[in-house]
C-alpha atoms as a PDB file:
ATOM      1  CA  UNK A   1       1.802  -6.267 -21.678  1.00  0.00           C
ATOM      2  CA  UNK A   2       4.114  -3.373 -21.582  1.00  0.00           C
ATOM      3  CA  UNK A   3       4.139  -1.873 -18.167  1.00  0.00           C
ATOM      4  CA  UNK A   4       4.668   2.142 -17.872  1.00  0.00           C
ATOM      5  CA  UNK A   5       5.741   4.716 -15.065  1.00  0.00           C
ATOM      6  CA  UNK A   6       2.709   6.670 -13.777  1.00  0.00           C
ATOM      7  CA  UNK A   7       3.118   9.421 -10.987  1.00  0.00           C
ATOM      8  CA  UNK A   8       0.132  11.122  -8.868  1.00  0.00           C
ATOM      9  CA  UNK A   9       1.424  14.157  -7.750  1.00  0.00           C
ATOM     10  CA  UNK A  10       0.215  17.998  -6.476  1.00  0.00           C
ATOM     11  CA  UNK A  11      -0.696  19.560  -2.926  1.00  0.00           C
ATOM     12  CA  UNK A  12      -4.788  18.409  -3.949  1.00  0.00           C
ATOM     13  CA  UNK A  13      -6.482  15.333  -2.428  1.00  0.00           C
ATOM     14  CA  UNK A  14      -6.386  12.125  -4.266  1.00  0.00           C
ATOM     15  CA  UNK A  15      -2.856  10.780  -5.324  1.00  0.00           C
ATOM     16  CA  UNK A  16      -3.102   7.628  -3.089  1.00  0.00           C
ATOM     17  CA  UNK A  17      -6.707   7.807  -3.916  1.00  0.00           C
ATOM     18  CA  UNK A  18      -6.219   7.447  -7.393  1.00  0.00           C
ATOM     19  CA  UNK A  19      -3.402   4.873  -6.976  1.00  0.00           C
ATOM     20  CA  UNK A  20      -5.108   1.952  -4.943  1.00  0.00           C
ATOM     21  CA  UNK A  21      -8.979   2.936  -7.372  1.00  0.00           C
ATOM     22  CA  UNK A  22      -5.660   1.346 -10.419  1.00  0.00           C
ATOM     23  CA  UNK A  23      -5.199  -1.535  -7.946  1.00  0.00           C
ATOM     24  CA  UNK A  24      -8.331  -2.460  -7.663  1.00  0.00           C
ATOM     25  CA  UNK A  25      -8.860  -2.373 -11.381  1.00  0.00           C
ATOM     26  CA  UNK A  26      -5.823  -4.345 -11.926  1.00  0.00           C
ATOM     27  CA  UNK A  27      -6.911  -6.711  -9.279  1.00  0.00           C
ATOM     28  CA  UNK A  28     -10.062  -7.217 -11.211  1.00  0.00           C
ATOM     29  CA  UNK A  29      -8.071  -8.005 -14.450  1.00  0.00           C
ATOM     30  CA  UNK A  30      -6.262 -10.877 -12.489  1.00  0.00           C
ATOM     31  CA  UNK A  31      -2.792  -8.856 -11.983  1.00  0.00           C
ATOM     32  CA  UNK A  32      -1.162  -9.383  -8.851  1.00  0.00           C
ATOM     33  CA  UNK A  33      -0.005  -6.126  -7.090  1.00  0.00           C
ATOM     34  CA  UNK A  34       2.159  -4.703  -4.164  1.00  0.00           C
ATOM     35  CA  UNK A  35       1.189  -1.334  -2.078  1.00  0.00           C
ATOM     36  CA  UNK A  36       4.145   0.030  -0.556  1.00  0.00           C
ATOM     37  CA  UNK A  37       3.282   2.997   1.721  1.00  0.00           C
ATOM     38  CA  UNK A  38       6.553   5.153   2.447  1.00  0.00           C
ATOM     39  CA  UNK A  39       5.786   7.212   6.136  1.00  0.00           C
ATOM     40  CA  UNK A  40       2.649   5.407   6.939  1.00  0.00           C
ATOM     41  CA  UNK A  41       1.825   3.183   9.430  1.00  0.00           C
ATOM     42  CA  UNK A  42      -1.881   3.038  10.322  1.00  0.00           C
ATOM     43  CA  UNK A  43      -5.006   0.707   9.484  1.00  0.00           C
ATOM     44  CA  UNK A  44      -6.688   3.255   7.443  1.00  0.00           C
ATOM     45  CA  UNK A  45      -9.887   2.708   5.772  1.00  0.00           C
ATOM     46  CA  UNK A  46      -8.229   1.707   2.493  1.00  0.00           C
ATOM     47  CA  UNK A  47      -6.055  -0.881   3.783  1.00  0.00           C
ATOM     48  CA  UNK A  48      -8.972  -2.714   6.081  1.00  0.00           C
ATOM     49  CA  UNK A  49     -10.881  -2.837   2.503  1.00  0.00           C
ATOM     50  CA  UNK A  50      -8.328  -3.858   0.652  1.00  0.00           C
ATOM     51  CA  UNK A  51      -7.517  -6.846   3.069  1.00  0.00           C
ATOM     52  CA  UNK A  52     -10.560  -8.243   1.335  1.00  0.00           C
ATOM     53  CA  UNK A  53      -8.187  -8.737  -1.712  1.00  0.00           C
ATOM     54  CA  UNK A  54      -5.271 -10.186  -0.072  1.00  0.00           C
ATOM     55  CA  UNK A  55      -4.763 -13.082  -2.473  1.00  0.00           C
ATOM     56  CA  UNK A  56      -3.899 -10.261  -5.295  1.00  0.00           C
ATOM     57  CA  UNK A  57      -3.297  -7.156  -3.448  1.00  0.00           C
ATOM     58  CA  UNK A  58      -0.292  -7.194  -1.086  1.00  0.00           C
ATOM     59  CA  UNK A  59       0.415  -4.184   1.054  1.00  0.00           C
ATOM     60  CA  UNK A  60       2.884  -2.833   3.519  1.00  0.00           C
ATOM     61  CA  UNK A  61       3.353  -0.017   5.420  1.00  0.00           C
ATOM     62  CA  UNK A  62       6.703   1.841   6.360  1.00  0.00           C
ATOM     63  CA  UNK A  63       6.445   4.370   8.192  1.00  0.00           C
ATOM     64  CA  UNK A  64       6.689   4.660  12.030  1.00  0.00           C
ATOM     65  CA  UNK A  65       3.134   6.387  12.665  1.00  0.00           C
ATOM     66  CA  UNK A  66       4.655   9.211  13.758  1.00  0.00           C
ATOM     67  CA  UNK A  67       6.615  11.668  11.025  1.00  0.00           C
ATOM     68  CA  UNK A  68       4.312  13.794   9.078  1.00  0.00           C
ATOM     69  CA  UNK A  69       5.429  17.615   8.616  1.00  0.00           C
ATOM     70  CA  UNK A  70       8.016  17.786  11.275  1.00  0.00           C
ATOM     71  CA  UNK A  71      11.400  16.374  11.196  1.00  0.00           C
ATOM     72  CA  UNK A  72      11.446  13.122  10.404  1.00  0.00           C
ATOM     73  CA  UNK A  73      14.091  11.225  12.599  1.00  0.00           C
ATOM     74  CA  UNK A  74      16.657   8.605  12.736  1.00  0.00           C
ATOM     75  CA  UNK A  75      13.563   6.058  12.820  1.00  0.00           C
ATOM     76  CA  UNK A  76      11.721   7.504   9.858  1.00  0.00           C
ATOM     77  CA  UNK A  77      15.232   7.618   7.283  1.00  0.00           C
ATOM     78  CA  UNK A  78      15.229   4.352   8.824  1.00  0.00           C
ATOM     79  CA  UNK A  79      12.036   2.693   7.939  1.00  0.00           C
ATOM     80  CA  UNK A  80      11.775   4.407   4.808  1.00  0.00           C
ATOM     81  CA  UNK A  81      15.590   2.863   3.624  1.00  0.00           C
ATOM     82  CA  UNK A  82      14.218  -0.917   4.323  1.00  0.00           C
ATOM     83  CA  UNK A  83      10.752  -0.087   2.509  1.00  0.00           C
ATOM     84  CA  UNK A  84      12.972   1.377  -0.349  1.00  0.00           C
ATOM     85  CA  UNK A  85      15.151  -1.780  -0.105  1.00  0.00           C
ATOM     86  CA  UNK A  86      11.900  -3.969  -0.014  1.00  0.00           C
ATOM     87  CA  UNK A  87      10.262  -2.393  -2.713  1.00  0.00           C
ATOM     88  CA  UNK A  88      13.538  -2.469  -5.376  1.00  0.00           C
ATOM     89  CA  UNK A  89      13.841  -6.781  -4.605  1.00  0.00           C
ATOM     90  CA  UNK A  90       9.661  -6.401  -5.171  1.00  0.00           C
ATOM     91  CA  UNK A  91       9.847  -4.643  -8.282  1.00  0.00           C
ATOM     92  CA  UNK A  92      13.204  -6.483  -9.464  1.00  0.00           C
ATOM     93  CA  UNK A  93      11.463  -9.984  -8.809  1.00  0.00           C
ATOM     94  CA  UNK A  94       8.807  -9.706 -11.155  1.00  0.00           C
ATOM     95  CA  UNK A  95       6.150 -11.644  -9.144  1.00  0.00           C
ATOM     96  CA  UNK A  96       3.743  -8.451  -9.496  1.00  0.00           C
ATOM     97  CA  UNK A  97       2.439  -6.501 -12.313  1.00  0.00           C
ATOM     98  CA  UNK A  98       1.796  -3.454 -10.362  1.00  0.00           C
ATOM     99  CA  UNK A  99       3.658  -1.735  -7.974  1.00  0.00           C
ATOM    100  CA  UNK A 100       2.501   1.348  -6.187  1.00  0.00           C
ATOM    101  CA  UNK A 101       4.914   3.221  -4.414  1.00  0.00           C
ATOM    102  CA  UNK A 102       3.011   5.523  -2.584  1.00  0.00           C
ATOM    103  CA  UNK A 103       4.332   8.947  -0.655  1.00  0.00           C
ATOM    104  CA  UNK A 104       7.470   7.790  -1.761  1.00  0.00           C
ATOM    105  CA  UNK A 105       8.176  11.651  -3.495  1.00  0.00           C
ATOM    106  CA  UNK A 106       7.769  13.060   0.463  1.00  0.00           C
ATOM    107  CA  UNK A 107      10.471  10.637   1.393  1.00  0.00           C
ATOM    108  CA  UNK A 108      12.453  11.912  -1.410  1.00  0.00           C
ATOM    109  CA  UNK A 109      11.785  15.751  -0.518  1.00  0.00           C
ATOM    110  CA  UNK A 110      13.031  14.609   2.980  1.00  0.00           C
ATOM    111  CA  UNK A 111      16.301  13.142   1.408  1.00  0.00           C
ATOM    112  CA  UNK A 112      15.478   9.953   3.188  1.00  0.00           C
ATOM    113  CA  UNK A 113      15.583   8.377  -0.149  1.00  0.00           C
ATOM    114  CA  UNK A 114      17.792   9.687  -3.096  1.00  0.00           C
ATOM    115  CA  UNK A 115      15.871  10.566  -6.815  1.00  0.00           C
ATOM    116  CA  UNK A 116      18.364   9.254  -8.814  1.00  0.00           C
ATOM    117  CA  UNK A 117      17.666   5.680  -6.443  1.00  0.00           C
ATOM    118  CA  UNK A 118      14.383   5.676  -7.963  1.00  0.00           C
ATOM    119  CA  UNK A 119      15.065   6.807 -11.390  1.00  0.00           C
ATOM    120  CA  UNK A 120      17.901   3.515 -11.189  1.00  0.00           C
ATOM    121  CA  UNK A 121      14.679   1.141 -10.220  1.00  0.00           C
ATOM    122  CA  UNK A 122      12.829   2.367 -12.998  1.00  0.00           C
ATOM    123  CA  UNK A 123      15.795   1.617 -15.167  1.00  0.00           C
ATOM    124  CA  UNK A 124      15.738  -2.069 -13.771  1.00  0.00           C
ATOM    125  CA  UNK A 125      11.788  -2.865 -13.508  1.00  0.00           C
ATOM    126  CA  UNK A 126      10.790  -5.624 -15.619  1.00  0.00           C
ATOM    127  CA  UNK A 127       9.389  -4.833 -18.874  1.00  0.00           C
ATOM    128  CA  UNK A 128       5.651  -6.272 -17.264  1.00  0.00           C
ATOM    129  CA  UNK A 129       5.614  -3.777 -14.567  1.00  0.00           C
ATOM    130  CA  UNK A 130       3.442  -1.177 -14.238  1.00  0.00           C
ATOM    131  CA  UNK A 131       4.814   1.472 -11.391  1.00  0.00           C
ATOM    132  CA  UNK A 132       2.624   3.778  -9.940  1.00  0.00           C
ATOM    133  CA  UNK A 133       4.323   6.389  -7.742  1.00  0.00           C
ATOM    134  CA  UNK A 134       2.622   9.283  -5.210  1.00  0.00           C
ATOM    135  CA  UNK A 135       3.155  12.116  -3.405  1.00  0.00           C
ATOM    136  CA  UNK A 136       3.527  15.780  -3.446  1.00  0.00           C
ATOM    137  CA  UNK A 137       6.840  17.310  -4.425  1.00  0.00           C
ATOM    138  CA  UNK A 138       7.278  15.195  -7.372  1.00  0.00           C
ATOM    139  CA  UNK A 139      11.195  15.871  -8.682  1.00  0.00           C
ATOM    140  CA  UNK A 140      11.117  17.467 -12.027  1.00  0.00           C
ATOM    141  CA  UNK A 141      13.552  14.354 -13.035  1.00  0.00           C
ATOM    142  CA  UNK A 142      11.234  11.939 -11.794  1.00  0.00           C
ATOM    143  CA  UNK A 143       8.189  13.702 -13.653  1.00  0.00           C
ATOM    144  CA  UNK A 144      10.683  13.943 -16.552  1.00  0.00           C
ATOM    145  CA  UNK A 145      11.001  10.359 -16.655  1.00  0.00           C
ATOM    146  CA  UNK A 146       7.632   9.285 -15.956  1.00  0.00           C
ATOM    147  CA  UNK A 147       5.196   7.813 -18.848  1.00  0.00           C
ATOM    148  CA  UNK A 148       2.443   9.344 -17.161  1.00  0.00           C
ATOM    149  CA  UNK A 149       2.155  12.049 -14.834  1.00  0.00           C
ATOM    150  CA  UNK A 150      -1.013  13.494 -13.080  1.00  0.00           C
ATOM    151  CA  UNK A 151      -0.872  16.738 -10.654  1.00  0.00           C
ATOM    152  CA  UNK A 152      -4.054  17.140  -8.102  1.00  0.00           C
ATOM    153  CA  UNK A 153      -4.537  20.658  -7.553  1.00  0.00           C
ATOM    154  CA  UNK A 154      -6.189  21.584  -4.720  1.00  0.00           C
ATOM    155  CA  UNK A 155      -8.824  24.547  -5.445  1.00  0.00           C
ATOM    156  CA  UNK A 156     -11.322  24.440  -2.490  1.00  0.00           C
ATOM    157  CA  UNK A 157     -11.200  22.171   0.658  1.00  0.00           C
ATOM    158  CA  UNK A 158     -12.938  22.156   3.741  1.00  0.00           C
ATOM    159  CA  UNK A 159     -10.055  21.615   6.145  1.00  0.00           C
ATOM    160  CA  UNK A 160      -9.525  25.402   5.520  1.00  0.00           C
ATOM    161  CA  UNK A 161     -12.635  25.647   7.469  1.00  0.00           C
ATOM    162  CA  UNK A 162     -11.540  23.265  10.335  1.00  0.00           C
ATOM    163  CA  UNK A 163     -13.159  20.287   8.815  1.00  0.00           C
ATOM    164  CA  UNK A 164     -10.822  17.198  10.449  1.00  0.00           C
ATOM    165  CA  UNK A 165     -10.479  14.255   8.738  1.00  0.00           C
ATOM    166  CA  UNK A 166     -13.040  11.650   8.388  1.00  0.00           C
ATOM    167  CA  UNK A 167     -12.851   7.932   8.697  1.00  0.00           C
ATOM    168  CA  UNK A 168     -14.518   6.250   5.371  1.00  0.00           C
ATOM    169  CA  UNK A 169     -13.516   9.404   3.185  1.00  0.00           C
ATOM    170  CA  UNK A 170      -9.952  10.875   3.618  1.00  0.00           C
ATOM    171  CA  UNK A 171      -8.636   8.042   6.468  1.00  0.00           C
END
């Protein structure tokens, strides 16, 4: 099976959403896939429930727990490089059908991780892999490159009104 280049992007809820509901899917179909989350490092909802399908669905976290609209610092352009590095031998290797790079576009708006680094990966993915990247800011040469590309608008949302986030629905 052919695999394309999707990418989930937009300032609406829903992009990483959207990416592990295609992991699960492909999970279901007997693929074998890897979750790489660029700037997170957390036990969110998601990843407790997906430990449940360890033996297909492998995910890691890079991110130290800390960067999310400031700065990022030495640490973050650090952990993001090795989960870059991590991912390209992942996708490269061909032991999984889908690969989800997810956030990796905010790394990119950060320059902790150069476009034209990920446009080479998707030059050198195996012909079987399916890679799914998220993340607001999505470069127009990424989305220009990308088989399939899929921008959440945000139109109405309750954290306008103060509404924190909830464990179980967006954490």
């Amino acid at each position: 099976m052919k695999g394309y280049v999707h990418v989930y992007t937009g300032n609406g809820k829903g992009k990483t959403t959207a990416a592990l509901g295609l992991a699960i899917r492909a999970a279901g179909a007997g693929l074998r896939v890897y979750i790489a989350q660029f700037l997170k490092n957390f036990p969110y909802s998601e990843i407790k429930a997906l430990e449940r399908f360890r033996n297909c669905i492998t995910v890691q976290q890079y991110g130290t727990g800390c960067f999310i609209i400031n700065h990022p610092s030495e640490a973050d352009h650090a952990a993001a490089r090795k989960g870059f590095e991590d991912c390209v031998e992942q996708v490269i290797s061909g032991n999984f059908d889908v690969v989800i790079l997810d956030e990796i576009t905010i790394a990119i708006s950060y320059g902790m991780i150069a476009v034209d680094e990920l446009l080479a990966l998707i030059d050198r993915k195996p012909e079987h892999v399916e890679l799914v990247i998220t993340g607001r800011y999505a470069d127009e040469k990424l989305i220009g490159r990308a088989d399939v590309v899929t921008e959440m608008k945000e139109i109405k949302h309750y954290y306008a009104r103060g509404v924190c986030a909830r464990d179980g629905i967006e954490k």
